[in-house]
Protein backbone atom coordinates (compact mmCIF):
# COMPACT_ATOMS: atom_id res chain seq x y z
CA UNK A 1 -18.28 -5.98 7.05
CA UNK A 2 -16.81 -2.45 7.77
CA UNK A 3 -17.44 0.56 5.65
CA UNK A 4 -13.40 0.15 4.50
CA UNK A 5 -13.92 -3.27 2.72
CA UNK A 6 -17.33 -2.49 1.52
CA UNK A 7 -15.94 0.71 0.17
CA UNK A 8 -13.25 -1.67 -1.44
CA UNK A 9 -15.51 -4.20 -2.71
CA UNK A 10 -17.19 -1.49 -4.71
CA UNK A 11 -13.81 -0.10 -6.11
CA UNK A 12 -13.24 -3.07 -7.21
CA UNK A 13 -16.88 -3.53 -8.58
CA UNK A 14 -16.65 -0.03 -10.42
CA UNK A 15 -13.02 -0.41 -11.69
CA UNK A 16 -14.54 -3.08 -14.05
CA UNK A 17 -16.90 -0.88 -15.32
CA UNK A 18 -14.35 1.69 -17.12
CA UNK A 19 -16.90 3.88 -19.05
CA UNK A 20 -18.63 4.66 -16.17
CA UNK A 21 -15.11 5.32 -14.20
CA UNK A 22 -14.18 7.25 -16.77
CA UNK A 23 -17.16 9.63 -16.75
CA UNK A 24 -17.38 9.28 -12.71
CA UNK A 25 -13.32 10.69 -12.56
CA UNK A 26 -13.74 13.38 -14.44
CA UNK A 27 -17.30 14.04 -13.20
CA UNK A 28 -15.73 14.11 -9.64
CA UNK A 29 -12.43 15.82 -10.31
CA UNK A 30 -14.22 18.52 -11.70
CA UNK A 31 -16.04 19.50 -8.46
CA UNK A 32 -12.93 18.72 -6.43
CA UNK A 33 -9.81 19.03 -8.25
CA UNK A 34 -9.03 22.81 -7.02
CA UNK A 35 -8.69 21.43 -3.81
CA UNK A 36 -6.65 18.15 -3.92
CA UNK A 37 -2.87 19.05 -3.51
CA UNK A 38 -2.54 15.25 -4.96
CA UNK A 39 -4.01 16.30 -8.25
CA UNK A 40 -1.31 15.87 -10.58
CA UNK A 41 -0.68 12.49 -9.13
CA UNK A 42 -4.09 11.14 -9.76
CA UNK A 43 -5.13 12.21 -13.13
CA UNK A 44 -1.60 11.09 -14.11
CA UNK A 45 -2.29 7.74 -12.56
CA UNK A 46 -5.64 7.54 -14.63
CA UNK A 47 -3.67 8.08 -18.12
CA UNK A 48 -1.22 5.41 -17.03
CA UNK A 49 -4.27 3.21 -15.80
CA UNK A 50 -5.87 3.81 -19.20
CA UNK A 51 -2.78 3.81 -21.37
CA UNK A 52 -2.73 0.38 -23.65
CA UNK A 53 0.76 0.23 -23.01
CA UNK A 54 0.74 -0.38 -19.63
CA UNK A 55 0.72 -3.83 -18.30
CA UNK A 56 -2.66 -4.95 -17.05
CA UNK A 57 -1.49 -5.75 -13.60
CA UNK A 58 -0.45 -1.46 -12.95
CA UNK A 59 -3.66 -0.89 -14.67
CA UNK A 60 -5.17 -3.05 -12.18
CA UNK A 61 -3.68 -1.35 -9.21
CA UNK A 62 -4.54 2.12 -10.71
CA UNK A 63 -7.77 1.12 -11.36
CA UNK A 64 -8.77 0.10 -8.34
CA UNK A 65 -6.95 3.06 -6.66
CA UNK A 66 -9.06 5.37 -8.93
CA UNK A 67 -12.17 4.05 -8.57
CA UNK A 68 -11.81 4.52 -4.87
CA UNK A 69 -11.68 8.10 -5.22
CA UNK A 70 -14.48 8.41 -7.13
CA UNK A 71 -16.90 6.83 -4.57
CA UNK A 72 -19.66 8.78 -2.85
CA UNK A 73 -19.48 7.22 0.52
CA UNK A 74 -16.39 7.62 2.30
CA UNK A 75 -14.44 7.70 6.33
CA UNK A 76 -14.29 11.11 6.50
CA UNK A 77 -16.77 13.05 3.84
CA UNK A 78 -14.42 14.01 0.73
CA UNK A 79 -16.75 17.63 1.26
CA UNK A 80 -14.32 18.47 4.05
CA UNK A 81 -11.17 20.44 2.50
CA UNK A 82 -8.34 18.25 2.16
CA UNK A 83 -8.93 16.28 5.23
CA UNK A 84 -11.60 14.20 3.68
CA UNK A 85 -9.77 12.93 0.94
CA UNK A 86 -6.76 11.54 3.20
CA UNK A 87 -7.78 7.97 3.09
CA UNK A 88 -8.12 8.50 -1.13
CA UNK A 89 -4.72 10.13 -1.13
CA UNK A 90 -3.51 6.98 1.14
CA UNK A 91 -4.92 4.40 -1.29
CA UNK A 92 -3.28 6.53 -4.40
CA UNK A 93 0.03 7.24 -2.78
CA UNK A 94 0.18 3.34 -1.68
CA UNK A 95 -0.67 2.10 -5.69
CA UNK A 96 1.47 4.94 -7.47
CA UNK A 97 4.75 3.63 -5.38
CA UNK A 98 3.85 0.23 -6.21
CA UNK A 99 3.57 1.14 -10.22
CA UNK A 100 5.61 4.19 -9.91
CA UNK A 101 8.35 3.23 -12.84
CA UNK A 102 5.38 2.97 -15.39
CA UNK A 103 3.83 6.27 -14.61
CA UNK A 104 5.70 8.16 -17.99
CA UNK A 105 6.57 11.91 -18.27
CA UNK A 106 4.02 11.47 -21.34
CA UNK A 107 1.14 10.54 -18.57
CA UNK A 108 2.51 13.43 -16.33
CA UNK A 109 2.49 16.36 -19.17
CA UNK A 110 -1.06 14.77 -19.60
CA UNK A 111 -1.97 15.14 -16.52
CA UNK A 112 -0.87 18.81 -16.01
CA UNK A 113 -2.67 19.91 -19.30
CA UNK A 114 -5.97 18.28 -18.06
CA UNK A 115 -5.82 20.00 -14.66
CA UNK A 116 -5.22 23.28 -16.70
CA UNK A 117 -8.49 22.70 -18.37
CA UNK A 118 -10.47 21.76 -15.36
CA UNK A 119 -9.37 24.03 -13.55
CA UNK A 120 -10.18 26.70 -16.03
């Protein structure tokens, strides 16, 4: 099994656990989020993915696509400056143009305001 399936087993895995995705995303985009020029993208995808009015299949997708950002083992080490989170960026970009009509300007403002917090 390579490290890329194993890695997405485990998304999958820790997508169905959302409390502890929950506290894992924000754990994670708290150390990171200065540094991810996809930020805005991702924390909008999580209010979309957590949103109870979107369909279960997007939340599915943006699940999945969350929770494999917030994994500690990774290709290239997520410590490196942008570089190592190209593969997480790759697996967002890929489930956010898949969902992309049910990502609202509501999840969007969210987004921003969050990422105005954490980043202080």
């Amino acid at each position: 099994m390579t490290e890329h399936s194993m890695r997405l087993e485990a998304a999958e895995r820790l997508a169905e656990d959302q409390d502890s995705l929950r506290r894992r995303f924000w754990s994670k985009l708290k150390r990171v989020g200065s540094h991810l020029p996809f930020a805005e993208d991702l924390v909008a995808a999580y209010y979309c993915a957590f949103d109870r009015q979107t369909p279960r299949h997007v939340q599915v997708a943006l699940l999945g696509a969350i929770a494999y950002f917030v994994l500690p083992f990774d290709f290239v080490p997520d410590m490196l400056p942008v570089l190592g989170f190209t593969d997480d960026a790759a697996v967002l970009a890929t489930a956010i143009r898949t969902v992309a009509a049910h990502i609202t300007p509501d999840h969007r403002e969210a987004a921003r305001a969050a990422l105005k917090r954490v980043r202080g």
